[in-house]
C-alpha atoms as a PDB file:
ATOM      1  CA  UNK A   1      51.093 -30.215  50.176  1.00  0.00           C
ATOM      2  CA  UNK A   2      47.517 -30.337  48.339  1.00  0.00           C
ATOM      3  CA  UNK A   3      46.808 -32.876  45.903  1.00  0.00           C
ATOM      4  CA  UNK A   4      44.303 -32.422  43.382  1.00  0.00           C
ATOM      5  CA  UNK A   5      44.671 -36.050  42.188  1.00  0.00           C
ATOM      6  CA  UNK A   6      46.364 -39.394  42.876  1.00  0.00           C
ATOM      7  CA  UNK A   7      48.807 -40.775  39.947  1.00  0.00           C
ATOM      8  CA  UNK A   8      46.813 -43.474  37.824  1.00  0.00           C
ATOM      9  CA  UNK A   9      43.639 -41.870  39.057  1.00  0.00           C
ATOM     10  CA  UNK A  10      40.924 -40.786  36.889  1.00  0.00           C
ATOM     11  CA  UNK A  11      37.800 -38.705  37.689  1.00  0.00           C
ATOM     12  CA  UNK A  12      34.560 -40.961  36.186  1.00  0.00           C
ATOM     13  CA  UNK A  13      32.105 -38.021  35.164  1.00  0.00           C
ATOM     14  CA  UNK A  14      28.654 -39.301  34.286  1.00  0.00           C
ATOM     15  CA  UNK A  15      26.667 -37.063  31.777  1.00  0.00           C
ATOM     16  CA  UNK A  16      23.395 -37.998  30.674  1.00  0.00           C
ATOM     17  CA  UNK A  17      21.228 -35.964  28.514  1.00  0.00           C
ATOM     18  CA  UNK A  18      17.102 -36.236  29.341  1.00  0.00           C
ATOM     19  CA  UNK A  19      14.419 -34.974  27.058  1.00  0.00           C
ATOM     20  CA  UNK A  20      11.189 -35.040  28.906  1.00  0.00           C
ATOM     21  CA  UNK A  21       7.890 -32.734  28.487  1.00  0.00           C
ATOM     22  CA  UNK A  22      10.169 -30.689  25.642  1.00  0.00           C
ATOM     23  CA  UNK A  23      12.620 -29.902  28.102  1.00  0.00           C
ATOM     24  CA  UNK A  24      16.272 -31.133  27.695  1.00  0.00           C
ATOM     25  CA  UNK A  25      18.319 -31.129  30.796  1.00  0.00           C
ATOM     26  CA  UNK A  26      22.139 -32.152  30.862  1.00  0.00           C
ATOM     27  CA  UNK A  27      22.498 -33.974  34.341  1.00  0.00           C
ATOM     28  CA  UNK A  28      26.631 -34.516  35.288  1.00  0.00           C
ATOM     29  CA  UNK A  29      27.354 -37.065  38.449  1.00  0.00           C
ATOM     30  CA  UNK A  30      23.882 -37.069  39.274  1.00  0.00           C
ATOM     31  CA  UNK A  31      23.210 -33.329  39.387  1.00  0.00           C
ATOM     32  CA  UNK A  32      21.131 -31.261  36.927  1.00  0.00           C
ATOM     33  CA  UNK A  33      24.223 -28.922  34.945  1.00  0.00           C
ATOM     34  CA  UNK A  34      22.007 -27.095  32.360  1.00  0.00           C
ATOM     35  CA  UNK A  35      18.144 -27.346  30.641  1.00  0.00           C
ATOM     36  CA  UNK A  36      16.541 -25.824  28.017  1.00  0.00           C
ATOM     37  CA  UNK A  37      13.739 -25.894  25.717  1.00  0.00           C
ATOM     38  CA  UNK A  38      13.621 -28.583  23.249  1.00  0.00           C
ATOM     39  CA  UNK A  39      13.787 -26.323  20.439  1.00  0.00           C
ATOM     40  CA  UNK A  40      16.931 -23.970  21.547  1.00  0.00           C
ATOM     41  CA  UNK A  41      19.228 -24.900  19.125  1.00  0.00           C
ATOM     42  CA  UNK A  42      21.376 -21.890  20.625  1.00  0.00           C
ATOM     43  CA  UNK A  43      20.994 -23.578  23.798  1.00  0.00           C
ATOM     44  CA  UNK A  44      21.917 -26.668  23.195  1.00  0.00           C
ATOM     45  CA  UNK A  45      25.235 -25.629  21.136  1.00  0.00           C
ATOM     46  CA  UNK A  46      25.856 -23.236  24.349  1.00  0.00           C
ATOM     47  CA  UNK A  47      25.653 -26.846  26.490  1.00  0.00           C
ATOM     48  CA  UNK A  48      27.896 -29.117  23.846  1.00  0.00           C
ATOM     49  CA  UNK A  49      30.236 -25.579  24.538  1.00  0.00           C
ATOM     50  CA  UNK A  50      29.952 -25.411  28.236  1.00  0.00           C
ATOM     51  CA  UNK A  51      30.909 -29.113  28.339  1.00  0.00           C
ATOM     52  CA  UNK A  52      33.878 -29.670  26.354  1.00  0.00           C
ATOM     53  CA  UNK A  53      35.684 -26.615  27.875  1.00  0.00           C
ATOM     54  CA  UNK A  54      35.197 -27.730  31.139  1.00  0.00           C
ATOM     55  CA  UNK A  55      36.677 -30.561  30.375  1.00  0.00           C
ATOM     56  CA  UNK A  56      33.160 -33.165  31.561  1.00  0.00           C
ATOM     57  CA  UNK A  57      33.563 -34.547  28.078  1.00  0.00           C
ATOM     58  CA  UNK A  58      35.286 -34.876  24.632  1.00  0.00           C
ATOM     59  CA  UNK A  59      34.115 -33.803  21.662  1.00  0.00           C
ATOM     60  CA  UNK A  60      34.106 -37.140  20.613  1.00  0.00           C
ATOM     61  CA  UNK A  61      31.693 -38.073  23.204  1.00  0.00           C
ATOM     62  CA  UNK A  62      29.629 -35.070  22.865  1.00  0.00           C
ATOM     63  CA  UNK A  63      28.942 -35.913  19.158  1.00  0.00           C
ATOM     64  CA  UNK A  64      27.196 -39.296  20.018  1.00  0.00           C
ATOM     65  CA  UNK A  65      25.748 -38.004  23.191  1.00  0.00           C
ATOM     66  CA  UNK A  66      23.692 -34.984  21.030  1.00  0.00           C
ATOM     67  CA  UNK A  67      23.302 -37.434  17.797  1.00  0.00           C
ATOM     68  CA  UNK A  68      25.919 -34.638  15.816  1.00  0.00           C
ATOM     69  CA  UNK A  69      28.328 -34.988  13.335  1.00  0.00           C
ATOM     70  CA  UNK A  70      32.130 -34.506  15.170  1.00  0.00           C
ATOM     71  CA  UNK A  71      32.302 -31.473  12.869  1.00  0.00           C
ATOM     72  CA  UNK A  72      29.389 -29.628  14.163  1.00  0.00           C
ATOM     73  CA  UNK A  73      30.833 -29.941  17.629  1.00  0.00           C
ATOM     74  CA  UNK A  74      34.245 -28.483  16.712  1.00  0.00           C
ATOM     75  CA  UNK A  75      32.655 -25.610  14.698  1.00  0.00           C
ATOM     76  CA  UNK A  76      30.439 -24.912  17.848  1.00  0.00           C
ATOM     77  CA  UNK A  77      33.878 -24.535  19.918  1.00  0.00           C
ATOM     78  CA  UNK A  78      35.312 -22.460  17.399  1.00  0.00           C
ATOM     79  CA  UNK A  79      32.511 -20.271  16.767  1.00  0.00           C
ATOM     80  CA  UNK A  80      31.934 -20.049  20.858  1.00  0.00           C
ATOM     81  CA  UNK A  81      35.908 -18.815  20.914  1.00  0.00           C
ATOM     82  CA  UNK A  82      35.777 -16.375  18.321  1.00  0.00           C
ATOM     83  CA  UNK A  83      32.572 -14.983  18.636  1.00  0.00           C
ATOM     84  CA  UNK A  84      31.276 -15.632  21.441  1.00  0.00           C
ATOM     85  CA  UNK A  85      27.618 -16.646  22.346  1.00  0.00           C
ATOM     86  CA  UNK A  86      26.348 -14.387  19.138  1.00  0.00           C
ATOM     87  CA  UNK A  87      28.565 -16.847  17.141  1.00  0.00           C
ATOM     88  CA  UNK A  88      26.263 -20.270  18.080  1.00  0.00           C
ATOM     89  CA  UNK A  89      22.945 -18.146  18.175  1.00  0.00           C
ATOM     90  CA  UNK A  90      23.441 -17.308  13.887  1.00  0.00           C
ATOM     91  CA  UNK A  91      23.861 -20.906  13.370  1.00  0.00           C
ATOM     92  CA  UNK A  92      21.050 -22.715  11.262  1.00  0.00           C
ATOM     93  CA  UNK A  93      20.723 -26.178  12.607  1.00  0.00           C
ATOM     94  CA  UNK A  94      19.740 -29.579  10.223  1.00  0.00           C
ATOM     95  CA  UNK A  95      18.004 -31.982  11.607  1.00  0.00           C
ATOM     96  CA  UNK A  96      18.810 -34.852   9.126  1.00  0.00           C
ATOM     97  CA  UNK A  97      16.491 -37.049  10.339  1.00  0.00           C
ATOM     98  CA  UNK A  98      13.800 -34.934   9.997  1.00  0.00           C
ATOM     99  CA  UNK A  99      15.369 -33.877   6.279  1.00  0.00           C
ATOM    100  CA  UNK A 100      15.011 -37.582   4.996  1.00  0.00           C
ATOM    101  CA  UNK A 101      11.671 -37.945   6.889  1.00  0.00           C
ATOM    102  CA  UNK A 102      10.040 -34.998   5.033  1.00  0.00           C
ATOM    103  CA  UNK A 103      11.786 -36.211   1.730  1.00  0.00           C
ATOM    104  CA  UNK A 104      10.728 -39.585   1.495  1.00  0.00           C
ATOM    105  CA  UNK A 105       7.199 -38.092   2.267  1.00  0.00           C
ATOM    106  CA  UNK A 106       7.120 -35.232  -0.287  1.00  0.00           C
ATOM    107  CA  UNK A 107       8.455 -38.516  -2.972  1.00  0.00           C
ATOM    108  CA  UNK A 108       5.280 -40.501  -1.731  1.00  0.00           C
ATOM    109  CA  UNK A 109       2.792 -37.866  -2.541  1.00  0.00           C
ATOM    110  CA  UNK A 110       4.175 -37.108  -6.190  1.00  0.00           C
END
């Protein structure tokens, strides 16, 4: 009989997510999974996708790992399901950080 796991044991999958010359790579248990350009937003939901239905991570832990609210994950999913890859691609990203950034500067310079 084939076992694909013992009782009381759990797989440990390490993700880490690199950014590095504008390149973003994804690296699970020590091998590369997925990289893209800095910039692919499309990409990058196509990843946070990719990851939660394969079941390497929650979307929980996919929302601190990519610095995104918990809802933006779950709308990724459900856009993925329903639409497929043309339903992430549409998507207009906010970069909040970069919102408050350019906010406080445009108030400085009135």
């Amino acid at each position: 009989m084939e076992q694909d796991s013992f009782p009381g044991y759990e797989d440990h999958k390490e993700i880490r997510l690199i950014e590095s010359g504008g390149i973003k790579t994804v690296v699970v248990n020590g091998q590369e999974y997925m990289s893209w350009q800095s910039w692919d937003t499309a990409s990058q939901r196509m990843a946070i996708v990719q990851l939660y239905q394969g079941k390497f991570a929650t979307q929980e832990d996919l929302s601190r790992m990519f610095n995104l609210h918990i809802n933006s994950v779950q709308k990724y999913v459900t856009d993925f399901t329903k639409d497929g890859i043309q339903g992430l691609a549409g998507q207009r990203s906010v970069d909040f950080q970069n919102k408050w950034t350019n906010f406080f500067s445009l108030n400085e310079t009135i």
